[in-house]
C-alpha atoms as a PDB file:
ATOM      1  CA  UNK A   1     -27.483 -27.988  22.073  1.00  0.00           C
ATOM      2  CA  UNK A   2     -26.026 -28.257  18.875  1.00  0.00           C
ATOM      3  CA  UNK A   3     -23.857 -25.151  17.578  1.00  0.00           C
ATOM      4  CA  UNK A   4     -25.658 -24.616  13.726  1.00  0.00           C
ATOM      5  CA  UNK A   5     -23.802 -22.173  11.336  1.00  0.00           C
ATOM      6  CA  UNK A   6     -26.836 -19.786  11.830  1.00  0.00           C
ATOM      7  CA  UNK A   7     -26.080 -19.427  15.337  1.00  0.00           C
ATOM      8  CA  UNK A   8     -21.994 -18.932  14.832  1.00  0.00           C
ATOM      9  CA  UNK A   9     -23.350 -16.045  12.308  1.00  0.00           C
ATOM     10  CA  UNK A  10     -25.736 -14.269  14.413  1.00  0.00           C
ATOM     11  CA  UNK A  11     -23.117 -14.574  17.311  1.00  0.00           C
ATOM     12  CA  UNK A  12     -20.421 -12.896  15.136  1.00  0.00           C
ATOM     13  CA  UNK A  13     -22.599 -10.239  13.481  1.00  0.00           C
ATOM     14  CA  UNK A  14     -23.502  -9.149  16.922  1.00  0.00           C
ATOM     15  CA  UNK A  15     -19.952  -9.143  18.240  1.00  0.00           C
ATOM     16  CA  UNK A  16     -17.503  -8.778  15.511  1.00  0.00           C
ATOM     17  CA  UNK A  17     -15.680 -12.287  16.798  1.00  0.00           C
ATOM     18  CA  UNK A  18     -14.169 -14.621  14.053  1.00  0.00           C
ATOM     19  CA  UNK A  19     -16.135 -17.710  13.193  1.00  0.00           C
ATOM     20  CA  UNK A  20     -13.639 -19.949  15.217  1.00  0.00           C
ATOM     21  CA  UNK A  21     -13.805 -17.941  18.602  1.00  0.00           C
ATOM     22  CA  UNK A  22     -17.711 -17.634  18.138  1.00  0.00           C
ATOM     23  CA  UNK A  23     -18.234 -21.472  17.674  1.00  0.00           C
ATOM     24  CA  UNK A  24     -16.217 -21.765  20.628  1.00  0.00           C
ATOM     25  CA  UNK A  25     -18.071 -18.805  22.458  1.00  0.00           C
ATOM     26  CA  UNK A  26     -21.424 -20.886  21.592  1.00  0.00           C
ATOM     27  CA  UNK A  27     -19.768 -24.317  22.612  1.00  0.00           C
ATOM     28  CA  UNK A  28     -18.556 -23.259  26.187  1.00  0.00           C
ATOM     29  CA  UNK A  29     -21.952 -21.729  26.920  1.00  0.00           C
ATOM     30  CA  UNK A  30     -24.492 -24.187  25.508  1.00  0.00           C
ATOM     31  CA  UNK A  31     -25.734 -22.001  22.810  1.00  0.00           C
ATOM     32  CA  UNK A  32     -26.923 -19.347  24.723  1.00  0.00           C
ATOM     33  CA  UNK A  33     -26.155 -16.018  22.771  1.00  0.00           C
ATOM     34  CA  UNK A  34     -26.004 -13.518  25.886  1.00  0.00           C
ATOM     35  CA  UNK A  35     -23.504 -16.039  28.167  1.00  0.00           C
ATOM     36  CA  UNK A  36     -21.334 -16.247  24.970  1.00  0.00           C
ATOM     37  CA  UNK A  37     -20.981 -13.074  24.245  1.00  0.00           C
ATOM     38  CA  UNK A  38     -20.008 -12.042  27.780  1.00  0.00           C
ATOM     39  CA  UNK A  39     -17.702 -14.923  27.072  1.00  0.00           C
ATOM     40  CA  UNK A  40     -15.619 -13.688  24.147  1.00  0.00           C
ATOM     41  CA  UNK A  41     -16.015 -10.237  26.222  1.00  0.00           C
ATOM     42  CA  UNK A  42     -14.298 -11.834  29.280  1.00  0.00           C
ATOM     43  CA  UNK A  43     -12.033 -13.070  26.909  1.00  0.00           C
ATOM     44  CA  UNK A  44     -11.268  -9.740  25.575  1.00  0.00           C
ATOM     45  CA  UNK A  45     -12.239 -11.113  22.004  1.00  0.00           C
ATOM     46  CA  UNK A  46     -15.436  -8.535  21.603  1.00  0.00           C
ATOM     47  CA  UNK A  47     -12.840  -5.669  22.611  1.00  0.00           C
ATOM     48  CA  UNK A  48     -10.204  -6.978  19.393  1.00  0.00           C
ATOM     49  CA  UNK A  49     -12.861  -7.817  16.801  1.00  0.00           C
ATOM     50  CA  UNK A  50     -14.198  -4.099  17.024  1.00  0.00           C
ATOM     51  CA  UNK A  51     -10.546  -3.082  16.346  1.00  0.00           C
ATOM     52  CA  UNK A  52     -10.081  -5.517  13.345  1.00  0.00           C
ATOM     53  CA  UNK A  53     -11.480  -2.876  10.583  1.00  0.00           C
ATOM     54  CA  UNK A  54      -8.672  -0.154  11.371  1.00  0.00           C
ATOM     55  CA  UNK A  55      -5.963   0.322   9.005  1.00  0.00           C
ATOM     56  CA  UNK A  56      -2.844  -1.735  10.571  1.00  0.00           C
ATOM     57  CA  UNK A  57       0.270  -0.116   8.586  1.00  0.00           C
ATOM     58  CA  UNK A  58       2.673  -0.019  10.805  1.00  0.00           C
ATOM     59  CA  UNK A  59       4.682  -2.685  13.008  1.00  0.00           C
ATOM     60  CA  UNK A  60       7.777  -4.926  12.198  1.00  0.00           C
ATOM     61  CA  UNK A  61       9.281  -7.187   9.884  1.00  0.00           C
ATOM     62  CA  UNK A  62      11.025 -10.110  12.160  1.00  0.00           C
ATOM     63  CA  UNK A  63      13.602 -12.445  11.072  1.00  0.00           C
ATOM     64  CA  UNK A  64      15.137 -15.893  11.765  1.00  0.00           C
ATOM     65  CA  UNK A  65      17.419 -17.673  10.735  1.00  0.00           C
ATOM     66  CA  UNK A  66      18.622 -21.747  11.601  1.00  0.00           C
ATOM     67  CA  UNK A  67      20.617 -23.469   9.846  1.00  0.00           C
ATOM     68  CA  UNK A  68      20.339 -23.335   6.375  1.00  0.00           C
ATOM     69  CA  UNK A  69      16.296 -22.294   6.930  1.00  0.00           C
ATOM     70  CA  UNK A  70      15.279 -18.729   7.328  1.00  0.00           C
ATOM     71  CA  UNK A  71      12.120 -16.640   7.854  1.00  0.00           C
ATOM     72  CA  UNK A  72      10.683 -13.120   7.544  1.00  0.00           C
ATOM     73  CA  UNK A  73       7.448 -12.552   8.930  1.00  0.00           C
ATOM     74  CA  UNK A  74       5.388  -8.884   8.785  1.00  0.00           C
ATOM     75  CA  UNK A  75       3.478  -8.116  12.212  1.00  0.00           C
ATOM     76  CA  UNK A  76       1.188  -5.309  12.002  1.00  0.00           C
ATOM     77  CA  UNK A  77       0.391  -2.760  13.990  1.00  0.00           C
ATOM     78  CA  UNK A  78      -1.965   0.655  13.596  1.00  0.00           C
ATOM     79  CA  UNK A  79       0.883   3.104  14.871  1.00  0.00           C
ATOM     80  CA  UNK A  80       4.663   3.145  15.357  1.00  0.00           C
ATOM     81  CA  UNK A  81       4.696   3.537  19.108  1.00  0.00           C
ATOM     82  CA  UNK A  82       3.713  -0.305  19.306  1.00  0.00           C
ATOM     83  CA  UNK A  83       6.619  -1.038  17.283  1.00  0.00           C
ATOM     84  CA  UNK A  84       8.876   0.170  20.770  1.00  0.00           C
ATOM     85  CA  UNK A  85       7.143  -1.854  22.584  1.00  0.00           C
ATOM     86  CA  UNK A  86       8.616  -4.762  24.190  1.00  0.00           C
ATOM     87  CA  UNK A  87       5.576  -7.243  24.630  1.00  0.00           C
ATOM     88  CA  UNK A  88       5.149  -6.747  20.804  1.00  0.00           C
ATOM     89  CA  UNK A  89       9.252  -7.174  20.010  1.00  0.00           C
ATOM     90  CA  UNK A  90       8.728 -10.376  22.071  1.00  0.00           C
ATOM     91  CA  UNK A  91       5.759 -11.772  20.029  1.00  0.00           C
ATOM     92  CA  UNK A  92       6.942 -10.499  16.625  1.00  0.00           C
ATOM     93  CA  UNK A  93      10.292 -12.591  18.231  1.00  0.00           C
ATOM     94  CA  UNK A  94       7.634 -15.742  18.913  1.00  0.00           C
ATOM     95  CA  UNK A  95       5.983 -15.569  15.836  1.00  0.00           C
ATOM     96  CA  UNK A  96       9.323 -15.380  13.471  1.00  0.00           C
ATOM     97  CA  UNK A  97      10.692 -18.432  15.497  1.00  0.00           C
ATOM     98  CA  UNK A  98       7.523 -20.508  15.167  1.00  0.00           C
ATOM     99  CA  UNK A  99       7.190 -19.334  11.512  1.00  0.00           C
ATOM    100  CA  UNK A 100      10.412 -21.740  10.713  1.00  0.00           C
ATOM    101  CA  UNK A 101       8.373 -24.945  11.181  1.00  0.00           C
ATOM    102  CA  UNK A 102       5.488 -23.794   8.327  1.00  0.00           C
ATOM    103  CA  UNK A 103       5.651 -22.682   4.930  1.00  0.00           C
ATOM    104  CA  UNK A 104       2.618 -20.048   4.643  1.00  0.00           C
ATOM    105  CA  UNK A 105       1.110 -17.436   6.865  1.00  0.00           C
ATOM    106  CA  UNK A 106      -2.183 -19.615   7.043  1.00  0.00           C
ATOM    107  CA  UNK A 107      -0.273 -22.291   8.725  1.00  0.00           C
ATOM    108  CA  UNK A 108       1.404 -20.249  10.633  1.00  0.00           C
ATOM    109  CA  UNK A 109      -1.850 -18.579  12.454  1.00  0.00           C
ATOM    110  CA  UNK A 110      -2.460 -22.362  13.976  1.00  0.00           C
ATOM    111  CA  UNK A 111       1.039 -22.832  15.287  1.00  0.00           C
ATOM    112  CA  UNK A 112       2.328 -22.486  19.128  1.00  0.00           C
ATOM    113  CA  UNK A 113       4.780 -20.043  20.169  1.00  0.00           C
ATOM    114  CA  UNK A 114       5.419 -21.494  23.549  1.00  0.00           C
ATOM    115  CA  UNK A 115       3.421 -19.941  25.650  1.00  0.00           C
ATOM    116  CA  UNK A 116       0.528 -23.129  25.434  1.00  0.00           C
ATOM    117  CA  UNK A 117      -1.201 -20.149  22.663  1.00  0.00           C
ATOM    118  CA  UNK A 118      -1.360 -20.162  19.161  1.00  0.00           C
ATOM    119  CA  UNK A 119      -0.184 -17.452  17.103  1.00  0.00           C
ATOM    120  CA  UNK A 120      -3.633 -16.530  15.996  1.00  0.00           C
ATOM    121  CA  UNK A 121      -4.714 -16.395  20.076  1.00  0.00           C
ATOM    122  CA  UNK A 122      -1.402 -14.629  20.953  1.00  0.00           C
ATOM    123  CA  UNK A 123      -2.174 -11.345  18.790  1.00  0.00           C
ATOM    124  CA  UNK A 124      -6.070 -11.754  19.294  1.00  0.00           C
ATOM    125  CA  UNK A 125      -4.880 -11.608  23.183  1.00  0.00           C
ATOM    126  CA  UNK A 126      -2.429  -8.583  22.148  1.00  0.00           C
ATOM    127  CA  UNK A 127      -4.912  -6.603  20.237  1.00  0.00           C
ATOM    128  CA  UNK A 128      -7.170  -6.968  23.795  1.00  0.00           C
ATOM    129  CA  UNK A 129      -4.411  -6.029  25.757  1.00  0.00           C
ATOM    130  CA  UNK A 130      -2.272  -2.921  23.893  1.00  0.00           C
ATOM    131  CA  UNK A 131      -5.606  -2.029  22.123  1.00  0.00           C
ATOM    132  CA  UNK A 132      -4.628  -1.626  18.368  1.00  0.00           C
ATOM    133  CA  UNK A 133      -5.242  -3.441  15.384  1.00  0.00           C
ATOM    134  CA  UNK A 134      -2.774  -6.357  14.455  1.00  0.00           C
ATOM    135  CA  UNK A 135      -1.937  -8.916  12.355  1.00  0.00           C
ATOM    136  CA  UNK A 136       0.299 -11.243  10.684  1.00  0.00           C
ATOM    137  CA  UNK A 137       0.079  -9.634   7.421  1.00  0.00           C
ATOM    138  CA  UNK A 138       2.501 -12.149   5.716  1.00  0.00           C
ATOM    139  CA  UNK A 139       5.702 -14.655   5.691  1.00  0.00           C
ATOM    140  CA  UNK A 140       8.463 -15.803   3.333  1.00  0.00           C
ATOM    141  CA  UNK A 141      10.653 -18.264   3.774  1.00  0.00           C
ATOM    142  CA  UNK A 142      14.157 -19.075   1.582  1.00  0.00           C
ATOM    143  CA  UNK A 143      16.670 -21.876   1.883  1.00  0.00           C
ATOM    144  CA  UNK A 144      20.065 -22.759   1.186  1.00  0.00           C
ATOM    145  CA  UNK A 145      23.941 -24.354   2.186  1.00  0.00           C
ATOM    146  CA  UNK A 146      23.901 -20.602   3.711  1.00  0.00           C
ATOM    147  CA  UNK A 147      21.405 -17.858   4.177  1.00  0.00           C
ATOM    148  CA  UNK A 148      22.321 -14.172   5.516  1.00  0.00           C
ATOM    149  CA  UNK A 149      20.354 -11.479   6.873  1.00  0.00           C
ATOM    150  CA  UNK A 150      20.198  -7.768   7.245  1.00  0.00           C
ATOM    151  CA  UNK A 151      17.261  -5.592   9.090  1.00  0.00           C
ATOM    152  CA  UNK A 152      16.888  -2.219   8.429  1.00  0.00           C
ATOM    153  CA  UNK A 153      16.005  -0.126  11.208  1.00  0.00           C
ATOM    154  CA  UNK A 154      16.223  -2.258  13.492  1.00  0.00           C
ATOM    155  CA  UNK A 155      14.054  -1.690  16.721  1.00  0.00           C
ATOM    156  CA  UNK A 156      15.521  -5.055  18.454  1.00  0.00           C
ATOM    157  CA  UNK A 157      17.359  -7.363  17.637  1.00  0.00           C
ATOM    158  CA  UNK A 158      16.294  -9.613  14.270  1.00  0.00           C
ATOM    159  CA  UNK A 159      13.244  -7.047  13.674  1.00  0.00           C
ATOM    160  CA  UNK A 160      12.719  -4.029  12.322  1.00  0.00           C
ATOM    161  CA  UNK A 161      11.301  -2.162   9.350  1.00  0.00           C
ATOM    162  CA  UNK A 162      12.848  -3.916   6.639  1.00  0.00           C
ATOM    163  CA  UNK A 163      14.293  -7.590   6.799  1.00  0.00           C
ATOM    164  CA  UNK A 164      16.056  -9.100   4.248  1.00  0.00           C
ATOM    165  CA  UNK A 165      17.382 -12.886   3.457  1.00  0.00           C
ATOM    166  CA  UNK A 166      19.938 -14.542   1.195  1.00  0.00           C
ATOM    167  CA  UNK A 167      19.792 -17.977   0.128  1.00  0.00           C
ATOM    168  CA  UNK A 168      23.278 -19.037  -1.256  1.00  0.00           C
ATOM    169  CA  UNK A 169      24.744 -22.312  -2.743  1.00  0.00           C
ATOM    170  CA  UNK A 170      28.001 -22.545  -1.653  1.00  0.00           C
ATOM    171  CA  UNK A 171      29.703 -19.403  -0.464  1.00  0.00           C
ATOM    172  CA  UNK A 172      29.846 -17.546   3.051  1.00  0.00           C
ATOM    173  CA  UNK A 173      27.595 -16.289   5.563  1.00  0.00           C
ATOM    174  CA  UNK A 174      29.633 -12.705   5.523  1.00  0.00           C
ATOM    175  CA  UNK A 175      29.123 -12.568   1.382  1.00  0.00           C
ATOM    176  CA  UNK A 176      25.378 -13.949   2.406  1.00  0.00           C
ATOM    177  CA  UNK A 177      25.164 -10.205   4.235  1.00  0.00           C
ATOM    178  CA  UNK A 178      26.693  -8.589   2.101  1.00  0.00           C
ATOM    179  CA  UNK A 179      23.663  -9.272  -0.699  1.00  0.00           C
ATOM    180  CA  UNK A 180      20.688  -8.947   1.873  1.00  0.00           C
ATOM    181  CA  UNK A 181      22.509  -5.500   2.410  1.00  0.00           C
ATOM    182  CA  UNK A 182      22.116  -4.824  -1.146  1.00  0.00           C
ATOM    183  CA  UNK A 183      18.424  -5.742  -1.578  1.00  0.00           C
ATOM    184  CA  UNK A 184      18.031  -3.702   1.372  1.00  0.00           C
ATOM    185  CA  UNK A 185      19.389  -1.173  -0.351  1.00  0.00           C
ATOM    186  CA  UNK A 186      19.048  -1.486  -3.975  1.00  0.00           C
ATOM    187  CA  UNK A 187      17.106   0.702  -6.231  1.00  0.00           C
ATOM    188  CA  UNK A 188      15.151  -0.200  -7.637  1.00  0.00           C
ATOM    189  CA  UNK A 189      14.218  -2.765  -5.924  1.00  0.00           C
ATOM    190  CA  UNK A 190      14.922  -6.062  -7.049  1.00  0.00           C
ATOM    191  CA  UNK A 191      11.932  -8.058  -8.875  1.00  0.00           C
ATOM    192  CA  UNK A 192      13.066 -11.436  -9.132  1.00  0.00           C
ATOM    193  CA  UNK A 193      16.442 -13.784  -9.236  1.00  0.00           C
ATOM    194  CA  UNK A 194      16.842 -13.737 -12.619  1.00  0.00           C
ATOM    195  CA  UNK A 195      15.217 -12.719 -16.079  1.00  0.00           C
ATOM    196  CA  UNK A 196      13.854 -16.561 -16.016  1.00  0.00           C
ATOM    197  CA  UNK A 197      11.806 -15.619 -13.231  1.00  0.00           C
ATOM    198  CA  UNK A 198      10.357 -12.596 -13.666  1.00  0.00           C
ATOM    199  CA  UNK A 199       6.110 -12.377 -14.568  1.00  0.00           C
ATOM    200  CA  UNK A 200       5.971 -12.816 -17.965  1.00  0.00           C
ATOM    201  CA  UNK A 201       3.114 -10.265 -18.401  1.00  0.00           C
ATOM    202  CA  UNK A 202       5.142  -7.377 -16.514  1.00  0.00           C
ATOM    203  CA  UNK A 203       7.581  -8.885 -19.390  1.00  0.00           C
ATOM    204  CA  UNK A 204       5.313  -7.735 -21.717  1.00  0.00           C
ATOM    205  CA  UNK A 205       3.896  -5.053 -20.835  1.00  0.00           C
ATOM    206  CA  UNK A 206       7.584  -3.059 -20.423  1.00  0.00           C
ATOM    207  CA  UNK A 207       8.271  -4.563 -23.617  1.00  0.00           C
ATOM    208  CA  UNK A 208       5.259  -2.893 -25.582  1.00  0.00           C
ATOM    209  CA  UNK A 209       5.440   0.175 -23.554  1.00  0.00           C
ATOM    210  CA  UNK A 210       9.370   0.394 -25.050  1.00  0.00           C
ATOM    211  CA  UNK A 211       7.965  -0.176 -28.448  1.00  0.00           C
ATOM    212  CA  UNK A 212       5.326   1.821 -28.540  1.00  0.00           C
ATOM    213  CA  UNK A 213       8.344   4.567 -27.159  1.00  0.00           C
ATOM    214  CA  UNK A 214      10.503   3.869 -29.753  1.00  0.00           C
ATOM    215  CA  UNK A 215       8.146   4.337 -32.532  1.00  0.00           C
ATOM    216  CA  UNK A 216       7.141   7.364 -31.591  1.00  0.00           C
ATOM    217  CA  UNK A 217      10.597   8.765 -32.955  1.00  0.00           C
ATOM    218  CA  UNK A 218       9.741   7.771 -36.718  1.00  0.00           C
ATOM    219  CA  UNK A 219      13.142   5.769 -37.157  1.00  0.00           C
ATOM    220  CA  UNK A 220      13.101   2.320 -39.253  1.00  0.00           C
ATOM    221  CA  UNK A 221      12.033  -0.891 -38.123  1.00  0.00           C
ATOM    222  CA  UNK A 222      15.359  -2.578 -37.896  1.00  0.00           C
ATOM    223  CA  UNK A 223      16.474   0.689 -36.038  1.00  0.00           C
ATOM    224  CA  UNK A 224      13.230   0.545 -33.462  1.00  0.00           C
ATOM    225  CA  UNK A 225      14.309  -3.150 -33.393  1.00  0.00           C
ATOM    226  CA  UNK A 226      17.489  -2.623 -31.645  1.00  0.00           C
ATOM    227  CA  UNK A 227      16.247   0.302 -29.619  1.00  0.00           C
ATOM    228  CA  UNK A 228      14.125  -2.056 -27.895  1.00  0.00           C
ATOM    229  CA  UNK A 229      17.076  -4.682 -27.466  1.00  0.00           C
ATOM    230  CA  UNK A 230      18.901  -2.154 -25.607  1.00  0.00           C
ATOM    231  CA  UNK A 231      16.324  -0.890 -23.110  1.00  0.00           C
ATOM    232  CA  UNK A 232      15.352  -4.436 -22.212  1.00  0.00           C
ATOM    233  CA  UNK A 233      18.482  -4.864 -21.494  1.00  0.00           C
ATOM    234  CA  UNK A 234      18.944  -2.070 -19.158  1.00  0.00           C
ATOM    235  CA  UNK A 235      15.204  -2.944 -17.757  1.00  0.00           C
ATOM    236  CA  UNK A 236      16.547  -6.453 -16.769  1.00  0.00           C
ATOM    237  CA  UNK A 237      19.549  -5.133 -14.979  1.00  0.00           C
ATOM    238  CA  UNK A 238      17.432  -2.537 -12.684  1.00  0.00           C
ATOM    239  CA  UNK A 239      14.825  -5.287 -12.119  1.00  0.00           C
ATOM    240  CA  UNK A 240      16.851  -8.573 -11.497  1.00  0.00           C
ATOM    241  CA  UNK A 241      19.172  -9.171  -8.512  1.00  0.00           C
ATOM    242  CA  UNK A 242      22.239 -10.874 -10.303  1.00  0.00           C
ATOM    243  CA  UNK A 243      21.759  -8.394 -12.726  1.00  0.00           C
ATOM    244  CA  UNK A 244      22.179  -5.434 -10.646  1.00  0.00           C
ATOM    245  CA  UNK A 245      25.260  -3.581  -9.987  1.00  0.00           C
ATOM    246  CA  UNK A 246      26.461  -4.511  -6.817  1.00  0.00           C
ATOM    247  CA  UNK A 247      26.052  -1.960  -4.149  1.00  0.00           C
ATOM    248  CA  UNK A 248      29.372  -3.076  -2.082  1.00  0.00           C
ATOM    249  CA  UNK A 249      31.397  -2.571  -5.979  1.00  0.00           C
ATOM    250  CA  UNK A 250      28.909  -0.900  -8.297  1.00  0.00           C
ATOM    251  CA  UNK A 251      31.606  -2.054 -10.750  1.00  0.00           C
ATOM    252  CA  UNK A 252      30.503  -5.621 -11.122  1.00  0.00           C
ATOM    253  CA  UNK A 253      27.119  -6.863 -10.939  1.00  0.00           C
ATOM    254  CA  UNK A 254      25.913  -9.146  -7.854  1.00  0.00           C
ATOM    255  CA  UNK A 255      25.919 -12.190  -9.644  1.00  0.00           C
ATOM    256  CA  UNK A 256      29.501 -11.590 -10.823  1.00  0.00           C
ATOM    257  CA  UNK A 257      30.122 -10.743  -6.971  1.00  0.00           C
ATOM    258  CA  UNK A 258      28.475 -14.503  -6.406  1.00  0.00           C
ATOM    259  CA  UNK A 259      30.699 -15.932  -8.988  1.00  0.00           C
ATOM    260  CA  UNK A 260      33.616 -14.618  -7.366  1.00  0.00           C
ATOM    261  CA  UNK A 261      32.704 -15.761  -3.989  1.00  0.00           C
ATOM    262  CA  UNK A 262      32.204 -19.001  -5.086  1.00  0.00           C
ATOM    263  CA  UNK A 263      28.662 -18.844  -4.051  1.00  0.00           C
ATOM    264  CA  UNK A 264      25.130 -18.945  -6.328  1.00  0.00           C
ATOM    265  CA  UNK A 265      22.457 -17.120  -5.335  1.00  0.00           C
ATOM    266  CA  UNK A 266      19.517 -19.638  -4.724  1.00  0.00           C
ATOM    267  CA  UNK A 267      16.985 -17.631  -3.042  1.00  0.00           C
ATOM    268  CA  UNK A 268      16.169 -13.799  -2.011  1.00  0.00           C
ATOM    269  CA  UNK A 269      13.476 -12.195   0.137  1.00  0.00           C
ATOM    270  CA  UNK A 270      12.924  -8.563   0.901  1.00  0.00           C
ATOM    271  CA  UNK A 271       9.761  -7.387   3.234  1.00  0.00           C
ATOM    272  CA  UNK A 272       9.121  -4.034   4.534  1.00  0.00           C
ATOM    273  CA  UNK A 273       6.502  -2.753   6.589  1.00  0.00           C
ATOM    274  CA  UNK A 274       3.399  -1.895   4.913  1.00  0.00           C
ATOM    275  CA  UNK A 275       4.655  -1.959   1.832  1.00  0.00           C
ATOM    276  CA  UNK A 276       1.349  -1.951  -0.381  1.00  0.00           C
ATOM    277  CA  UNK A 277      -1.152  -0.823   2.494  1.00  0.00           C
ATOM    278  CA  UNK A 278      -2.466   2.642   1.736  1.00  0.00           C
ATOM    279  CA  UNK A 279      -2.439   4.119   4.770  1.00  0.00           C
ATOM    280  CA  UNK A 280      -5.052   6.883   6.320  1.00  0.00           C
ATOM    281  CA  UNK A 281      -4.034  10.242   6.793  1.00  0.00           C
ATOM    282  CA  UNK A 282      -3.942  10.954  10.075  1.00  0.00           C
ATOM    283  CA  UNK A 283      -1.924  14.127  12.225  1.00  0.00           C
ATOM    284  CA  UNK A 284       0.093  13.372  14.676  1.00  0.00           C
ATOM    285  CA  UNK A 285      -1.712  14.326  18.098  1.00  0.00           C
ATOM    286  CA  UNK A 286      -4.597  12.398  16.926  1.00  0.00           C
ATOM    287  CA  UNK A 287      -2.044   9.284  16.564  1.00  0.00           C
ATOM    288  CA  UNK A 288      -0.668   9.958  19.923  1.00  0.00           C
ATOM    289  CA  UNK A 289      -4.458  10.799  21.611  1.00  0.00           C
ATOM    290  CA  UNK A 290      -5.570   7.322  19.736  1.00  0.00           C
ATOM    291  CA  UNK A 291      -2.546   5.642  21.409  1.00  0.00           C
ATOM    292  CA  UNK A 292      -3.315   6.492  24.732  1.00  0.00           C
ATOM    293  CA  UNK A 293      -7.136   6.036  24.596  1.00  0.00           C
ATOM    294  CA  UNK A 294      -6.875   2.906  22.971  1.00  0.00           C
END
């Protein structure tokens, strides 16, 4: 029987399934719409798709590094408790690893972690088994002659709630640290590399905010003019990592720090978990009774 689109659609409409497990649902049973969905049921697909709405804010940020490659990858979860646990550490650890050989998060859903699975299948087969919400929310990759790291609360090892990476030209892995510690650390929180790479419209916009600040004290022109110099001056250094001053020597700025490690700073990442997500309110008994109903 042949597997139409309308059939994939009714199949995941009725079950919640994604469009790849229902065409596969629909393919191992002929077509027939009750077999399939006691297939994806058997499969313990049903049981994750119903879960796939619920706010997933929590989890861990896990990090890799070979060579001169590394990786941070975010791996949701709907409460901290799953964070602890060690079948999640272990596929958060899976993911990150198999994360070095692709260069987005789409990729990275169709690649194996070792196991014969896919990423996609092995949280799919998670969210079944530990009964949460979860996802790979998002990857970024940086590369260089050396690249650092630094987690931030760090549940296991290379994982936790914030990872950082440091790409350097040149330089040492110990100075490489010593940076991802700082945009750890740093606040603010460091936009881009450089001025060169910051959005030109959030450019803009602090520009004409500043202007529009400095005109409001009724001082000339060429006065307002240099105003303005001055605090987008002191907006690039809060904003840009060799800018900033240097958390290890708040004396000199990082890229001074670079200079004098004979290192350049090539490439930076900084994820933390659920950063951007607005998160329910919940209390904490109904997190915990949640947890153990699943």
């Amino acid at each position: 029987m042949a597997i139409t689109a309308t059939l994939v659609k009714e199949l995941r409409d009725l079950s919640g399934a994604g469009m790849m497990d229902a065409k596969k649902a629909l393919t191992e049973t002929e077509g027939e719409i009750e077999a399939a969905m006691d297939w994806l049921r058997t499969k313990g697909l049903a049981k994750a798709a119903k879960k796939s709405g619920r706010t997933a804010a929590e989890g861990l940020v896990g990090v890799k590094v070979e060579g001169g490659v590394g990786v941070a990858v975010e791996v949701n979860s709907e409460t901290d408790f799953v964070g602890k646990n060690a079948d999640f550490q272990n596929m958060v650890r899976g993911i990150a690893t198999a994360a070095l050989t692709v260069d987005d998060v789409e990729a990275l859903g169709g690649v194996d972690v070792g196991n014969g699975k896919t990423v996609a299948e092995t949280v799919t087969n998670a969210i079944a088994t530990i009964g949460e919400n979860m996802s790979v929310r998002r990857m970024a990759k940086v590369s260089g002659d050396v690249v650092g790291m630094y987690v931030h609360t760090s549940a296991a090892d290379g994982m936790g709630k914030i990872g950082c990476l440091v790409a350097l030209k040149g330089g040492n892995a110990e100075f490489a640290k010593q940076v991802a510690m700082h945009v750890a650390a740093a606040d603010p929180r460091p936009q881009s590399l450089t001025e060169a790479d910051l959005d030109p419209a959030a450019v803009e916009k602090e520009k004409q905010f500043l202007t529009d600040q400095a005109r409001e004290s009724g001082k000339p022109e060429n006065i307002i003019e240099n105003m303005i110099k001055g605090r987008m001056k002191k907006f690039f250094s809060e904003v840009t990592l060799v800018n900033q001053a240097f958390v290890m020597n708040p004396d000199i700025t990082v890229g001074q720090a670079a200079k004098d490690a004979d290192a350049e700073i090539v490439g930076f990442v900084r994820l933390e978990v659920g950063e951007g997500i607005e998160k329910k309110s919940e209390d904490f008994a109904a997190e915990v009774a949640k947890t153990m109903g699943g």
